[in-house]
C-alpha atoms as a PDB file:
ATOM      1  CA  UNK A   1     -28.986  -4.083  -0.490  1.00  0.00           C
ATOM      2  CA  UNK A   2     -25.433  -3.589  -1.419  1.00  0.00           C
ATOM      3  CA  UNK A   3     -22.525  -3.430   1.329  1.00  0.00           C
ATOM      4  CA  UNK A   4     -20.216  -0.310   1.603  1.00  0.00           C
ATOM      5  CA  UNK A   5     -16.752  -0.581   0.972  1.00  0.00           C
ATOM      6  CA  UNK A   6     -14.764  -0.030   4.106  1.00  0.00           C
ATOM      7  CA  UNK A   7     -11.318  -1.491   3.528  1.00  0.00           C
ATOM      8  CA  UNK A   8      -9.002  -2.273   0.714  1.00  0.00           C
ATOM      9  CA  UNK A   9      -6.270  -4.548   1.356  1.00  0.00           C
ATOM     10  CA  UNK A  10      -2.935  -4.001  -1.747  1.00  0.00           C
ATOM     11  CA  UNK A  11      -0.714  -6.551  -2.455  1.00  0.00           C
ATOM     12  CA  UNK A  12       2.602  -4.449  -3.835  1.00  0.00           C
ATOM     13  CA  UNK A  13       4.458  -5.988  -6.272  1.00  0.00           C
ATOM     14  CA  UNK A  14       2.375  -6.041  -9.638  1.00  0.00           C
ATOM     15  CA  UNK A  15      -0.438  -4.625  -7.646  1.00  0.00           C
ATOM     16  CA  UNK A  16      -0.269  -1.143  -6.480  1.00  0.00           C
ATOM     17  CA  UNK A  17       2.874  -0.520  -8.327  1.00  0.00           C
ATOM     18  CA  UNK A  18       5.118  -1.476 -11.368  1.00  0.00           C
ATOM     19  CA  UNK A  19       7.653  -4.437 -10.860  1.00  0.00           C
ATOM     20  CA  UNK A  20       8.781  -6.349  -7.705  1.00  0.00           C
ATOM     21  CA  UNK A  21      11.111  -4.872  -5.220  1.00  0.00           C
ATOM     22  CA  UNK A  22      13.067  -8.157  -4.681  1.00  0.00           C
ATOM     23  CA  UNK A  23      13.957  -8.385  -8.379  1.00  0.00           C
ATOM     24  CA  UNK A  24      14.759  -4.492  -8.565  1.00  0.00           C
ATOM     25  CA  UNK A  25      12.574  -4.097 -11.694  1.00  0.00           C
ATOM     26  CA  UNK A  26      10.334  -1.824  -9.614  1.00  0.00           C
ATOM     27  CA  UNK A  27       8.805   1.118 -11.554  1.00  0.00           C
ATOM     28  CA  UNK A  28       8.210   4.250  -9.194  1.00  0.00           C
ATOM     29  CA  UNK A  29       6.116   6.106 -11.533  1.00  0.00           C
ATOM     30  CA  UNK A  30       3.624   3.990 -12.243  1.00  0.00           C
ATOM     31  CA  UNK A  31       1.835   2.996  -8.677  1.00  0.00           C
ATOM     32  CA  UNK A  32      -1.870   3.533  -7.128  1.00  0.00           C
ATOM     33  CA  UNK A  33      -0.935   6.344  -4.572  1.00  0.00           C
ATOM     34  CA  UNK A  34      -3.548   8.675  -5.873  1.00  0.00           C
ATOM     35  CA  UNK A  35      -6.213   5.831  -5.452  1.00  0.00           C
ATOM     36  CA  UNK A  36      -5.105   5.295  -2.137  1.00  0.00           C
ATOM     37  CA  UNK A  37      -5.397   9.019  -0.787  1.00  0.00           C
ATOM     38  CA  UNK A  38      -8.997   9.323  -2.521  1.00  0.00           C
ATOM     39  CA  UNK A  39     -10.218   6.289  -0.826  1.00  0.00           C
ATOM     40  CA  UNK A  40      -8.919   7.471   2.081  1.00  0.00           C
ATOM     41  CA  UNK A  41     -10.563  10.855   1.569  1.00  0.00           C
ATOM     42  CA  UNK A  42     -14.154   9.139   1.345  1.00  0.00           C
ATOM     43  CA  UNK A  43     -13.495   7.398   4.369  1.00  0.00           C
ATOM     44  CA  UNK A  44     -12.016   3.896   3.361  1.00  0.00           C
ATOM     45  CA  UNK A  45      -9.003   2.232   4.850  1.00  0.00           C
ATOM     46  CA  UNK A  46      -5.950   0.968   3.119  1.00  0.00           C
ATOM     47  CA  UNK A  47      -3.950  -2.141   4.202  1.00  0.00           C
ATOM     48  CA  UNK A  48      -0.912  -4.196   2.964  1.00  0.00           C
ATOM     49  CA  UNK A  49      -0.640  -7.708   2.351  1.00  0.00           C
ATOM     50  CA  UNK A  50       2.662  -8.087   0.885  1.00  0.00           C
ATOM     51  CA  UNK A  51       5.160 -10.325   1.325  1.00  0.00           C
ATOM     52  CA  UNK A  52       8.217  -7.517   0.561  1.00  0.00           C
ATOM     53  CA  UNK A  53      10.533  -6.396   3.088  1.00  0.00           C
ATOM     54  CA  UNK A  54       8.631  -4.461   5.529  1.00  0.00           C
ATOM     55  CA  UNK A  55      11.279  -1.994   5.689  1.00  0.00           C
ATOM     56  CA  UNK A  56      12.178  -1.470   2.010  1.00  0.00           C
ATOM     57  CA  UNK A  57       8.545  -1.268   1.079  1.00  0.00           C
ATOM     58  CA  UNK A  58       7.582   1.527   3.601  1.00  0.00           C
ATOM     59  CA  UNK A  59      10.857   3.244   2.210  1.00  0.00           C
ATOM     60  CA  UNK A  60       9.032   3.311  -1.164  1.00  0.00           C
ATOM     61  CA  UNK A  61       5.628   4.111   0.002  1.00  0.00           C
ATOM     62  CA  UNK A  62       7.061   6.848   1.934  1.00  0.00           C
ATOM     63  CA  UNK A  63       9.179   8.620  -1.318  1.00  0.00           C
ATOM     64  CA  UNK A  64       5.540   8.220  -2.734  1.00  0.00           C
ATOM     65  CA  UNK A  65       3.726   9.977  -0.011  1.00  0.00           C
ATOM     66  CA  UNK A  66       1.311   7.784   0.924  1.00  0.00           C
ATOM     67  CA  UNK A  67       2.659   5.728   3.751  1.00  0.00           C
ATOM     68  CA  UNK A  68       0.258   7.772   6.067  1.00  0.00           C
ATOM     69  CA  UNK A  69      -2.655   6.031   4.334  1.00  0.00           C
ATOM     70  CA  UNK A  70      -2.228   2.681   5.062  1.00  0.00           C
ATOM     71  CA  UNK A  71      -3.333   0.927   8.422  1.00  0.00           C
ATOM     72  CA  UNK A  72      -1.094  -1.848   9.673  1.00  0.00           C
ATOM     73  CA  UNK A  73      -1.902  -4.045  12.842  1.00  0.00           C
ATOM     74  CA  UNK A  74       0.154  -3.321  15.974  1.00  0.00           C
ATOM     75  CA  UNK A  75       1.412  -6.938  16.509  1.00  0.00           C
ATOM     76  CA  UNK A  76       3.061  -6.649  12.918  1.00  0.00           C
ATOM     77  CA  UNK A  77       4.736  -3.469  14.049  1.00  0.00           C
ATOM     78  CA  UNK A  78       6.566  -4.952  17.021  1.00  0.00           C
ATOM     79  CA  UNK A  79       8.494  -6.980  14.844  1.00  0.00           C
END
């Protein structure tokens, strides 16, 4: 009996998009948004583990359109 899928967790840089931020090599078109908003759509959450700038990457996701999609925890937030 196979498990469902409930939760993918993205590393950024090299991952879900093109490039590193940090090194400003970052491609913009070429990214996993439209993966994230399907697997959203069938019901499975999206999380970051990244070790980019908080700030600068939620700039990017948002430009994107998919910062919605992604779950962070509240502790991380408060920072």
């Amino acid at each position: 009996m196979s498990e469902a899928v409930r939760l993918v967790i993205w590393d950024l840089d090299e991952t879900f998009w093109s490039g590193t931020l940090v090194e400003g090599g970052l491609n913009e078109n070429i990214h996993y948004a439209e993966t994230v908003k399907e697997l959203s759509k069938r019901g499975i959450m999206n999380s970051i583990c990244s070790k980019n700038d908080f700030s600068s990457a939620r700039e990017i996701l948002e430009r994107l359109g998919v910062w919605d999609f992604f779950y962070f925890s509240k502790y991380q937030l408060e920072f």
